[in-house]
Protein backbone atom coordinates (compact mmCIF):
# COMPACT_ATOMS: atom_id res chain seq x y z
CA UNK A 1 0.00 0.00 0.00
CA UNK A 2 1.27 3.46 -0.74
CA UNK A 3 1.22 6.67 1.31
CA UNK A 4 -1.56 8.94 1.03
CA UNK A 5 -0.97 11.80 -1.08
CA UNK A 6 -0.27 15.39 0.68
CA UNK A 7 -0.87 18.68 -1.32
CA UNK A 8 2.24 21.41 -0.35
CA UNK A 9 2.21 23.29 2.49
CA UNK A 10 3.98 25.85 3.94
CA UNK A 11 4.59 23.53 7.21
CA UNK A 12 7.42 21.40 7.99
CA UNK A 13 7.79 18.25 7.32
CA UNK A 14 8.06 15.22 9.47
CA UNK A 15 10.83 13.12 9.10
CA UNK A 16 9.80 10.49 11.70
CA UNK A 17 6.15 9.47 11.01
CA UNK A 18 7.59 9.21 6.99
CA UNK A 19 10.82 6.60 8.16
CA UNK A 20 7.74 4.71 10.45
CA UNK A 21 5.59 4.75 7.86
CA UNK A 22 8.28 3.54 5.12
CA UNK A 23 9.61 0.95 7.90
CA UNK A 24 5.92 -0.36 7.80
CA UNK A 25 5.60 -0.72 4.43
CA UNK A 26 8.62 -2.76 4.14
CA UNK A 27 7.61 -5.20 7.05
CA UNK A 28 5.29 -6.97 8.04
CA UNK A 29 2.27 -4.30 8.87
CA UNK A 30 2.08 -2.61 5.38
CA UNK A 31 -1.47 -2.67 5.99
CA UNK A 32 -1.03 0.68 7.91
CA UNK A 33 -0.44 3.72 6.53
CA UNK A 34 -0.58 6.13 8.85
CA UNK A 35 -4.03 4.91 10.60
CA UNK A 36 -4.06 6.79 13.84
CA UNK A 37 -2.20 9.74 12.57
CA UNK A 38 -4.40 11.06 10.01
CA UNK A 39 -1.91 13.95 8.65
CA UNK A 40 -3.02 12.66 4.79
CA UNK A 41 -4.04 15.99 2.77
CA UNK A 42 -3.10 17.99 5.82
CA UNK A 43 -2.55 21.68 4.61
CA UNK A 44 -3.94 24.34 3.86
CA UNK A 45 -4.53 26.27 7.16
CA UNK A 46 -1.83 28.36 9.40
CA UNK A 47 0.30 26.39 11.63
CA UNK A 48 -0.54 26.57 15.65
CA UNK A 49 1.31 30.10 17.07
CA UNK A 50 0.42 31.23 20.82
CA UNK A 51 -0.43 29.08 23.53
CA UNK A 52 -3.88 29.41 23.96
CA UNK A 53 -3.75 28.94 27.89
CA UNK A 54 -0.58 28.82 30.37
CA UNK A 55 -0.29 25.98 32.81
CA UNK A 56 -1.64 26.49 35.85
CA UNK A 57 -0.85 25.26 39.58
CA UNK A 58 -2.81 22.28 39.22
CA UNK A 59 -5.55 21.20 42.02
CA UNK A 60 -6.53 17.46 43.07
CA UNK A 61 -10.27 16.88 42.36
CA UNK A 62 -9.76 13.87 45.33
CA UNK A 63 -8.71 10.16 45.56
CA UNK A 64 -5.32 8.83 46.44
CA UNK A 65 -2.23 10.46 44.98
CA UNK A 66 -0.13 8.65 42.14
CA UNK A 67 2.91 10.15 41.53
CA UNK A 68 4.05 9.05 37.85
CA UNK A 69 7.88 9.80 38.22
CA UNK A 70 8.50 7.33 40.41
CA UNK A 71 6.73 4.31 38.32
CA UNK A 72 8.73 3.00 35.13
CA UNK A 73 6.79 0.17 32.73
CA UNK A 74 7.35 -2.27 29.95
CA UNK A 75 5.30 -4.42 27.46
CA UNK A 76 5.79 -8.07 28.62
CA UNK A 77 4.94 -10.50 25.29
CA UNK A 78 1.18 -11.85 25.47
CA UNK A 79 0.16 -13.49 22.11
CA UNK A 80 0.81 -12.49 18.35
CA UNK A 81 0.08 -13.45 15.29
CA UNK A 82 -2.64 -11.35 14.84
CA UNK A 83 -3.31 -9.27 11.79
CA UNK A 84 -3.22 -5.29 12.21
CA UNK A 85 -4.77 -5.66 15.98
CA UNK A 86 -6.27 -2.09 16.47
CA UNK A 87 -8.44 -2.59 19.81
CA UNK A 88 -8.57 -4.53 22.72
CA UNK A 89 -11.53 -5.58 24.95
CA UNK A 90 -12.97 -7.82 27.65
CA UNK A 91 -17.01 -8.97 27.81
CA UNK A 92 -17.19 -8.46 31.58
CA UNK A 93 -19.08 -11.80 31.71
CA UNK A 94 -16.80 -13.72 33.76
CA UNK A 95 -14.83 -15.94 31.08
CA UNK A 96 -11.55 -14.37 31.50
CA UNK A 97 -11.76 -13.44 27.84
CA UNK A 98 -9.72 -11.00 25.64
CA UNK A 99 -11.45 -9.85 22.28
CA UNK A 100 -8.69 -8.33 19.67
CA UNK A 101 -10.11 -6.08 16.55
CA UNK A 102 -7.86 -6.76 13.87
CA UNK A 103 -8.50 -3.90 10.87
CA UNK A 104 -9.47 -6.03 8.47
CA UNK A 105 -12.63 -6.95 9.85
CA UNK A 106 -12.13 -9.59 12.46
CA UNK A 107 -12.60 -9.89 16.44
CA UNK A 108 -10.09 -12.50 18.06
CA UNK A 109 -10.51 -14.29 21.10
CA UNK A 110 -8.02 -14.91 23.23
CA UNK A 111 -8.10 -17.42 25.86
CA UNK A 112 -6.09 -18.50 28.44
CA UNK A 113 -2.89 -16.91 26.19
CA UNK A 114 -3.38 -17.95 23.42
CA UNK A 115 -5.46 -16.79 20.15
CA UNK A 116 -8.09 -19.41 19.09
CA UNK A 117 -8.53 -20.36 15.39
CA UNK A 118 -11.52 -19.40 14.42
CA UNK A 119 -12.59 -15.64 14.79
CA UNK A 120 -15.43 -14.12 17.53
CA UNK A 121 -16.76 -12.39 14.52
CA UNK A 122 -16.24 -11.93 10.49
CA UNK A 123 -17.13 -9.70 8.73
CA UNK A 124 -14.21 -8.46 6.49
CA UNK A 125 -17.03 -9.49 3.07
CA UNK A 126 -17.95 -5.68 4.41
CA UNK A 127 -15.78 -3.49 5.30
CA UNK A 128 -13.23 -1.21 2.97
CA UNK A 129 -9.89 -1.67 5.11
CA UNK A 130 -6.65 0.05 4.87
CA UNK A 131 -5.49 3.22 5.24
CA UNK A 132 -7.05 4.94 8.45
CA UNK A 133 -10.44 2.42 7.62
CA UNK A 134 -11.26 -0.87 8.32
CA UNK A 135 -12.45 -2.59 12.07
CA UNK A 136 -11.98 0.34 13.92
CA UNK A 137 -14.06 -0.59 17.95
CA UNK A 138 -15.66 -2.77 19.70
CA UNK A 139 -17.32 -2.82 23.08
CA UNK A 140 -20.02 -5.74 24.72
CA UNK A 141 -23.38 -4.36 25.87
CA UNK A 142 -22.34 -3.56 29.90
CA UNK A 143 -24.95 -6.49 30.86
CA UNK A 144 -23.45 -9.52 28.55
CA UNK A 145 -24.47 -11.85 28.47
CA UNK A 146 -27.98 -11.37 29.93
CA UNK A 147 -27.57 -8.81 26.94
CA UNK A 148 -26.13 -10.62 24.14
CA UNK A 149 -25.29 -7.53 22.08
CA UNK A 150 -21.69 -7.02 20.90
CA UNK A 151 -21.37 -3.44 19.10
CA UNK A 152 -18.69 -2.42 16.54
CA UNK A 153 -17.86 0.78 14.83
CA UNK A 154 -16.25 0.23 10.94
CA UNK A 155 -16.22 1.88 7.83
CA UNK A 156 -18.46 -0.12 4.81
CA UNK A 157 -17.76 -0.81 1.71
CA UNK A 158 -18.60 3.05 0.52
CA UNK A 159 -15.91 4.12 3.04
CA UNK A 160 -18.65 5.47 5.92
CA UNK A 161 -18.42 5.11 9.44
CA UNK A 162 -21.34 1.94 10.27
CA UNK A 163 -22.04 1.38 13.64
CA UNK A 164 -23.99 -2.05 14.29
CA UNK A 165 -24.65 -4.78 17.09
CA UNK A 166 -24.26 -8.65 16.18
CA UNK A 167 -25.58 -11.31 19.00
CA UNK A 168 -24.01 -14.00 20.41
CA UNK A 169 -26.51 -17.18 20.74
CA UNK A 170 -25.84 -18.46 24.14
CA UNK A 171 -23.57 -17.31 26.63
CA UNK A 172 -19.89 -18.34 26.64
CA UNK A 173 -19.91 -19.05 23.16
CA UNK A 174 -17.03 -17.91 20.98
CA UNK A 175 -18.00 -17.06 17.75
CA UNK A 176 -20.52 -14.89 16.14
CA UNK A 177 -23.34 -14.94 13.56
CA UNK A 178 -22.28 -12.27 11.19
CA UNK A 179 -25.83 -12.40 10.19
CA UNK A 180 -26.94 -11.21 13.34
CA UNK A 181 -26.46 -7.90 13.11
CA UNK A 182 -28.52 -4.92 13.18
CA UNK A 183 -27.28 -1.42 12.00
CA UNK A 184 -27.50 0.92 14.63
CA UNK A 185 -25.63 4.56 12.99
CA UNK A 186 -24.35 5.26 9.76
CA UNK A 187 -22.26 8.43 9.41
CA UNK A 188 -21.27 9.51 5.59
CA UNK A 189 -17.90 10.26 5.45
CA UNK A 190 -16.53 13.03 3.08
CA UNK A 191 -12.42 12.10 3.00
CA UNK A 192 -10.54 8.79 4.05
CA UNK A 193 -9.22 9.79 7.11
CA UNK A 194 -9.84 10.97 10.54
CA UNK A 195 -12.64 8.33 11.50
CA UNK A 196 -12.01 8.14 14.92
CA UNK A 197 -14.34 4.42 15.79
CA UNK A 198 -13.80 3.93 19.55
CA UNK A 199 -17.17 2.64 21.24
CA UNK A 200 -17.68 2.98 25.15
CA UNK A 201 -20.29 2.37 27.46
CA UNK A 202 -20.66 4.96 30.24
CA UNK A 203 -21.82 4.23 33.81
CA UNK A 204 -25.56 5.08 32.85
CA UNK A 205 -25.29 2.28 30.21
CA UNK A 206 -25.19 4.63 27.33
CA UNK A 207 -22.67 3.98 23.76
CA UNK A 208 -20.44 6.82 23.46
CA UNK A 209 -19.42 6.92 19.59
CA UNK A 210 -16.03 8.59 18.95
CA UNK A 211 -16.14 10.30 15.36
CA UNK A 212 -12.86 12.43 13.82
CA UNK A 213 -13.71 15.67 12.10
CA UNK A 214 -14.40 14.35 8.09
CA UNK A 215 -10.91 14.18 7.39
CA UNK A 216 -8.26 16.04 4.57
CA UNK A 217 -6.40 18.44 6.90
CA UNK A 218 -6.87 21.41 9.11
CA UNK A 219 -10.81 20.26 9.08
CA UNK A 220 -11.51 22.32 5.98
CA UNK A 221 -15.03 22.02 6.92
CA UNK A 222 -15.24 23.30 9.84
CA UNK A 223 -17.18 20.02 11.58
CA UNK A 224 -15.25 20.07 14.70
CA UNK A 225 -16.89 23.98 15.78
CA UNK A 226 -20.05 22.93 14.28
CA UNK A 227 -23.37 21.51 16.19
CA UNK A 228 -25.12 20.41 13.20
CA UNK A 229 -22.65 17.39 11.97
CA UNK A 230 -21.93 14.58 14.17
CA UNK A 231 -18.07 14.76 12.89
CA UNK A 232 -15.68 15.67 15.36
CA UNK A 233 -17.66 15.12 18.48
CA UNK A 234 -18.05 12.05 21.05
CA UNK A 235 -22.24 10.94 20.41
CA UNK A 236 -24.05 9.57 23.28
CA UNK A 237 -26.88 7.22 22.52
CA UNK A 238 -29.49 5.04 24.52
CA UNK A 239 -29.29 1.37 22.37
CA UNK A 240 -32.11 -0.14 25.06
CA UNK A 241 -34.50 -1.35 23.29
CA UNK A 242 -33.46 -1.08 19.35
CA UNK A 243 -34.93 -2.78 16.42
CA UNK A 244 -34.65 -2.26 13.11
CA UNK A 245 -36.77 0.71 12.52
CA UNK A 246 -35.93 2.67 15.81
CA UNK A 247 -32.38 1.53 16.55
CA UNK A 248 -31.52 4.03 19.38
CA UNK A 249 -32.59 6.63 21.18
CA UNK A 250 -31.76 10.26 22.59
CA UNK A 251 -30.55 9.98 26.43
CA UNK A 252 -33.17 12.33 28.51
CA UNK A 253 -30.00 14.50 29.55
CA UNK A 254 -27.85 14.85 26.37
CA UNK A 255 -26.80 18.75 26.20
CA UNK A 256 -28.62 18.83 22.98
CA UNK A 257 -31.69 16.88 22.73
CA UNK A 258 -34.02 19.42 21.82
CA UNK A 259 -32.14 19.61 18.42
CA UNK A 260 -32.70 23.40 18.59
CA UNK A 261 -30.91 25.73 15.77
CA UNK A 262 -30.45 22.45 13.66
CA UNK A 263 -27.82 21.39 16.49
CA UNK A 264 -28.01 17.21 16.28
CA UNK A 265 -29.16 15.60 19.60
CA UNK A 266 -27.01 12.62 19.72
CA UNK A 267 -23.55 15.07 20.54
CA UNK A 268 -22.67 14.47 23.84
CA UNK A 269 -18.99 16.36 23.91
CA UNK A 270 -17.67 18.49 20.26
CA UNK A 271 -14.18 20.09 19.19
CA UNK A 272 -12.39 17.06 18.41
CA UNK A 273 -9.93 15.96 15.41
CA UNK A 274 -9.56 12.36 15.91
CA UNK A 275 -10.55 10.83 18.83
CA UNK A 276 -8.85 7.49 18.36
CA UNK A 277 -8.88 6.26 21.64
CA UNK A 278 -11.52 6.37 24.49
CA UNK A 279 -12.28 5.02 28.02
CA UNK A 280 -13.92 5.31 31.14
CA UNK A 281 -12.16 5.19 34.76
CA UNK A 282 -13.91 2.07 36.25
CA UNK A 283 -13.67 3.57 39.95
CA UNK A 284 -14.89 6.91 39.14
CA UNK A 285 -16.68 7.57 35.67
CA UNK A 286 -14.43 9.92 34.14
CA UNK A 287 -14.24 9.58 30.12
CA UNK A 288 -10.36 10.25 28.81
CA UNK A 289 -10.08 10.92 25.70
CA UNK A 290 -6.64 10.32 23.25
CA UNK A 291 -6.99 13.34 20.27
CA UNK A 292 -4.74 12.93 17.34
CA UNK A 293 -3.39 16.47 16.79
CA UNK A 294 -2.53 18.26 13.26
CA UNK A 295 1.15 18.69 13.05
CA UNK A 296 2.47 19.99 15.95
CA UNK A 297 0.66 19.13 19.03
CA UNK A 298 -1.07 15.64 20.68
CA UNK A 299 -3.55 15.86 23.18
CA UNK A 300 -5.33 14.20 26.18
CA UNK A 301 -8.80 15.02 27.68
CA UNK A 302 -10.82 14.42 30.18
CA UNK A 303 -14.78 14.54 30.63
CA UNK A 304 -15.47 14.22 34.42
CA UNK A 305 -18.00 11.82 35.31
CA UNK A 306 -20.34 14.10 37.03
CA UNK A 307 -19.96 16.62 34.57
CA UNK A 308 -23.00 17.24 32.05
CA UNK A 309 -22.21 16.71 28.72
CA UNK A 310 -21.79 19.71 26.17
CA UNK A 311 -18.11 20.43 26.19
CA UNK A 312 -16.54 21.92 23.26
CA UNK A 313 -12.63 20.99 23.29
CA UNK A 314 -11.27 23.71 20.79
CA UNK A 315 -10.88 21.73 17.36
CA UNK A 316 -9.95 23.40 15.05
CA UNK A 317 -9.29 26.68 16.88
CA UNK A 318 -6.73 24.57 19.28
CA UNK A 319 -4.61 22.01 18.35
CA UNK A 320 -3.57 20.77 22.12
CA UNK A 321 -3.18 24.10 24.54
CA UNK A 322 -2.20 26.30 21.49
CA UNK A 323 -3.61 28.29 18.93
CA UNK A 324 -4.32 26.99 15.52
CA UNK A 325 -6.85 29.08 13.84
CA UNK A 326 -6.57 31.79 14.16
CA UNK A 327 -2.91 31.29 14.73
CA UNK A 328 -2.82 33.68 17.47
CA UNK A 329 -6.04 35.39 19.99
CA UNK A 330 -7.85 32.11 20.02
CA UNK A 331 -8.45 32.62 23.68
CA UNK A 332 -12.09 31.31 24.49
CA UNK A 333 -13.49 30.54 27.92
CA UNK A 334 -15.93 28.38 26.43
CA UNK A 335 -13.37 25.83 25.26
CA UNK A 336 -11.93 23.45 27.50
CA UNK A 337 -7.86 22.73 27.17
CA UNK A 338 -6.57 19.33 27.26
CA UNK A 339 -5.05 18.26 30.73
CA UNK A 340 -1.76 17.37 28.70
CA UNK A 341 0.16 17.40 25.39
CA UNK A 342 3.22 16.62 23.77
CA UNK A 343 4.54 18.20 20.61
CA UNK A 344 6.48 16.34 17.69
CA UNK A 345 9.91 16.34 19.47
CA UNK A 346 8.46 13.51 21.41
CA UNK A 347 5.97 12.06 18.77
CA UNK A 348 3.43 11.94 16.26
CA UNK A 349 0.05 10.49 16.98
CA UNK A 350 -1.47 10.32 20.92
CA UNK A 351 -2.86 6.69 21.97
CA UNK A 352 -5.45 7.39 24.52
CA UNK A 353 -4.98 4.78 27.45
CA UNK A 354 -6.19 3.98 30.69
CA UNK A 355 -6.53 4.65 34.65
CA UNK A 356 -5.03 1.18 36.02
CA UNK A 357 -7.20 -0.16 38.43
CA UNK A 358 -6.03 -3.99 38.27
CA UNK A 359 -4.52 -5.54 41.32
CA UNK A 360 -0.66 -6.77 40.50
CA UNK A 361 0.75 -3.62 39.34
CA UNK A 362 0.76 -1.71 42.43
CA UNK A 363 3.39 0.92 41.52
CA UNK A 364 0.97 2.29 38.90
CA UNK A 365 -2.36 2.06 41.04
CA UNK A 366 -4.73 4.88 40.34
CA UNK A 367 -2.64 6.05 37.31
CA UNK A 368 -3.18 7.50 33.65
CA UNK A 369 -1.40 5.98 31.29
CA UNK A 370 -0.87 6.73 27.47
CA UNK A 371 1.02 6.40 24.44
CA UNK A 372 2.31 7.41 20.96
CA UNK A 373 2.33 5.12 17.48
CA UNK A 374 5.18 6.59 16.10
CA UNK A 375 7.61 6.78 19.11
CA UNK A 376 6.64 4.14 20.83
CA UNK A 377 6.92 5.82 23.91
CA UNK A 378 4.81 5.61 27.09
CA UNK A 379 3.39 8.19 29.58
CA UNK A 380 1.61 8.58 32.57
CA UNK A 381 0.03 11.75 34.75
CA UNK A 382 -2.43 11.95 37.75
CA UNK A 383 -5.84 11.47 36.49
CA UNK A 384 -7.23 13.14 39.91
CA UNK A 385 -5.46 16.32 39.19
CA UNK A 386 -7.66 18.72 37.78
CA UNK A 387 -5.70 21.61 35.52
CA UNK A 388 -2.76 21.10 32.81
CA UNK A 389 0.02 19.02 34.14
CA UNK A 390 3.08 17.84 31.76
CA UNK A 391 3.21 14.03 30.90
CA UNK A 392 5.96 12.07 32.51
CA UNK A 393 7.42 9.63 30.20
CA UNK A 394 7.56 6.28 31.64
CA UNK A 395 8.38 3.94 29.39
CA UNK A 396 10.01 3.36 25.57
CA UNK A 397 8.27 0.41 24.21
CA UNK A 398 10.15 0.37 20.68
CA UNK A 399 6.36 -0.54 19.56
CA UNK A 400 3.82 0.92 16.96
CA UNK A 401 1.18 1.29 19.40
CA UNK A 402 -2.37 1.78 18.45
CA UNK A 403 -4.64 0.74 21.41
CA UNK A 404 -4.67 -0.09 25.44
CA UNK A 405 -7.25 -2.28 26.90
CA UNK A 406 -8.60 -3.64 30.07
CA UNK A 407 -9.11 -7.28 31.00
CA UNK A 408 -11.80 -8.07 33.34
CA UNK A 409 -9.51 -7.65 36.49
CA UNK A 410 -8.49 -4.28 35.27
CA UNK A 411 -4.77 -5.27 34.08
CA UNK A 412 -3.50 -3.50 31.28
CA UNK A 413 -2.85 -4.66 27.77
CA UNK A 414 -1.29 -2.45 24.39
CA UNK A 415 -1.52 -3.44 21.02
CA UNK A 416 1.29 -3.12 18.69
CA UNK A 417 0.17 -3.08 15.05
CA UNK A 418 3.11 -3.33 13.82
CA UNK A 419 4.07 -6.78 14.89
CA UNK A 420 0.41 -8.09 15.38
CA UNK A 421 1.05 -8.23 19.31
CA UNK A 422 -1.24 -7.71 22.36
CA UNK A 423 1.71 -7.06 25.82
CA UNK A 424 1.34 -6.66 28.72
CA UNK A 425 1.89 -3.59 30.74
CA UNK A 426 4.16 -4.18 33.81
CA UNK A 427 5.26 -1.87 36.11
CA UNK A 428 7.96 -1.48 38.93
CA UNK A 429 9.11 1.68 41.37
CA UNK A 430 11.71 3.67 40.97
């Protein structure tokens, strides 16, 4: 597969995502180019100038401290052999289970280790992979298996974002009927890129949808600043009771339901690029969000759990804490800063993680932890801190990392796309 195309632009270029991306081609995960990082066609606007907002003294919003420079980690081997793994979940039902998204349109079990041979679910006969498209999220109803309902976010065969549920006929089994399934969302999608595709259930039981902003560069349609497309935001939907004709509905307190001014009900939060990676802090509801930046800034955020929804994170008038357009005087109090970034001296394309809440790491109890694709690199920060806070690098993988996940204990896994691994994340003090 060959790179996506970029028209000129008066920014820099980025040496390191083009030797990844070359080094990918030549081995064995040429099915990625550039996935996460969805900089294809980027151009055309300013680059980011002023900081839009200093630092400040941050404040704890509560819970135990975790202090991230005194915790290093590595990946520890699990299983490979997979194909382009891009997600990683558990079904909460007891079984011990992994489930592994692989781009091209399968969901791997993996059991006691090891992967099994045939898939959870199939359905690569519709799905255009490749590129930043493909199997992009998966997430089991938060009552499986009373609730049989697995849910997965991928782009069809026209290239649009399909969200769907599939069944599983009796509980503990391992595969799928690809037949199952019912379509839940479809989202058209103008360019290639920029899909986003995580799916999360929140502590009310509602699917949070993660879309990017359309795609091309600089979001030349302005989706992420606009309430009437559901590109660039995080949707919140109520799936209870879905059929065919009425597959979801609008939760009672989404910021928007009264679709007033043409503003679409299902946007929960808005002002986001690419929000490739999502998930909820099991101990206290908070949503963290991993937003792919532009070309000069990567971004985490954070949605409180007893926060209403509404929150408009800056895209495309920030790109991280700083100004993008305009390039300076983008100061807004209605947009909400990320509680950290990097820039490209340390990498290319943000991997939203986790809070560890498992039980055998304890020197990263109650921490945050993140990564980048094209560094490999690994950071963590105090999710109870509430302000901007620098990361603390933790950890140098040497991986292409494109996901984190949970088992049902809470332990952590990351996915490395470019050798088809799940690892483990291990921790000691320092």
């Amino acid at each position: 597969m060959l790179p996506s195309t970029r028209p000129a632009s008066s920014r820099s270029s980025r040496p390191t995502l083009r030797l990844i991306l070359v080094a990918l081609v030549v081995g064995a995960s040429a099915v990625l180019v550039a996935l996460v990082a969805g900089r294809s066609g980027a151009g055309g606007a300013a680059g980011p100038g002023g900081s839009a907002r200093q630092p400040s003294s941050p404040a704890r919003s509560g819970g135990s401290a975790f202090d991230p420079t005194r915790v290093a980690v590595t990946l520890e081997p699990f299983v490979d052999g997979l194909s382009a793994p891009l997600g990683i979940a558990n079904a909460g039902d007891g079984s011990g289970r992994l489930f592994v998204a692989e781009q091209g349109g399968r969901i791997r079990v993996v059991r006691d280790g090891r992967i099994l041979a045939t898939p959870f679910l199939d359905i690569s006969d519709r799905i255009t992979s490749g590129g930043e498209r493909g199997l992009l999220g998966v997430a089991f109803h938060p009552k499986f298996p009373d609730d049989p309902r697995v849910f997965v976010d991928y782009t069809d065969a026209n290239g649009d974002t399909q969200v769907s549920s599939f069944r599983v006929a009796a509980p503990g089994d391992d595969t799928v009927d690809p037949a199952s399934e019912i379509a839940i969302l479809h989202v058209s999608q103008p360019f290639a890129n920029h899909n986003g595709g995580a799916l999360a259930f929140d502590p009310d039981g509602m699917l949070l949808i993660a879309l990017g902003d359309g795609g091309s560069g600089g979001d030349p349609q302005g989706n992420g600043q606009s309430l009437g497309t559901l590109l660039g935001k995080i949707l919140r939907i109520d799936i209870e009771k879905n059929d065919a004709d009425h597959p979801y509905r609008i939760p009672a307190n989404n910021p928007f339901r009264d679709g007033a001014n043409g503003n679409r009900p299902e946007i929960w939060l808005w002002g986001l690029r690419n929000p490739w990676r999502m998930s909820f802090d099991r101990a206290t509801g908070d949503l963290w969000i991993g937003d792919v930046g532009q070309n000069s800034w990567e971004e985490i955020d954070v949605h409180r759990g007893a926060t209403p929804g509404g929150t408009n994170y800056g895209w495309n008038r920030m790109e991280g804490s700083h100004c993008f357009q305009p390039p300076q005087g983008c100061e807004d109090p209605a947009l909400t800063g990320p509680v950290t970034d990097y820039g490209r001296d340390s990498g290319c394309t943000v991997i939203g993680g986790n809070v560890y809440r498992g039980a055998t790491q304890t020197a990263l109890a109650g921490g945050y932890v993140f990564g980048d694709y094209c560094s490999g690199r690994i950071w963590a920060i105090d999710p109870a801190i509430d302000g901007y806070r620098a990361p603390v690098e933790i950890g140098q993988s040497g991986r292409s990392l494109v996901a984190f996940g949970e088992d049902e204990a809470g332990e952590l896994y990351a996915a490395d796309i470019g050798k088809g691994a799940v690892l483990r994340v291990t921790a000691t003090a320092r």
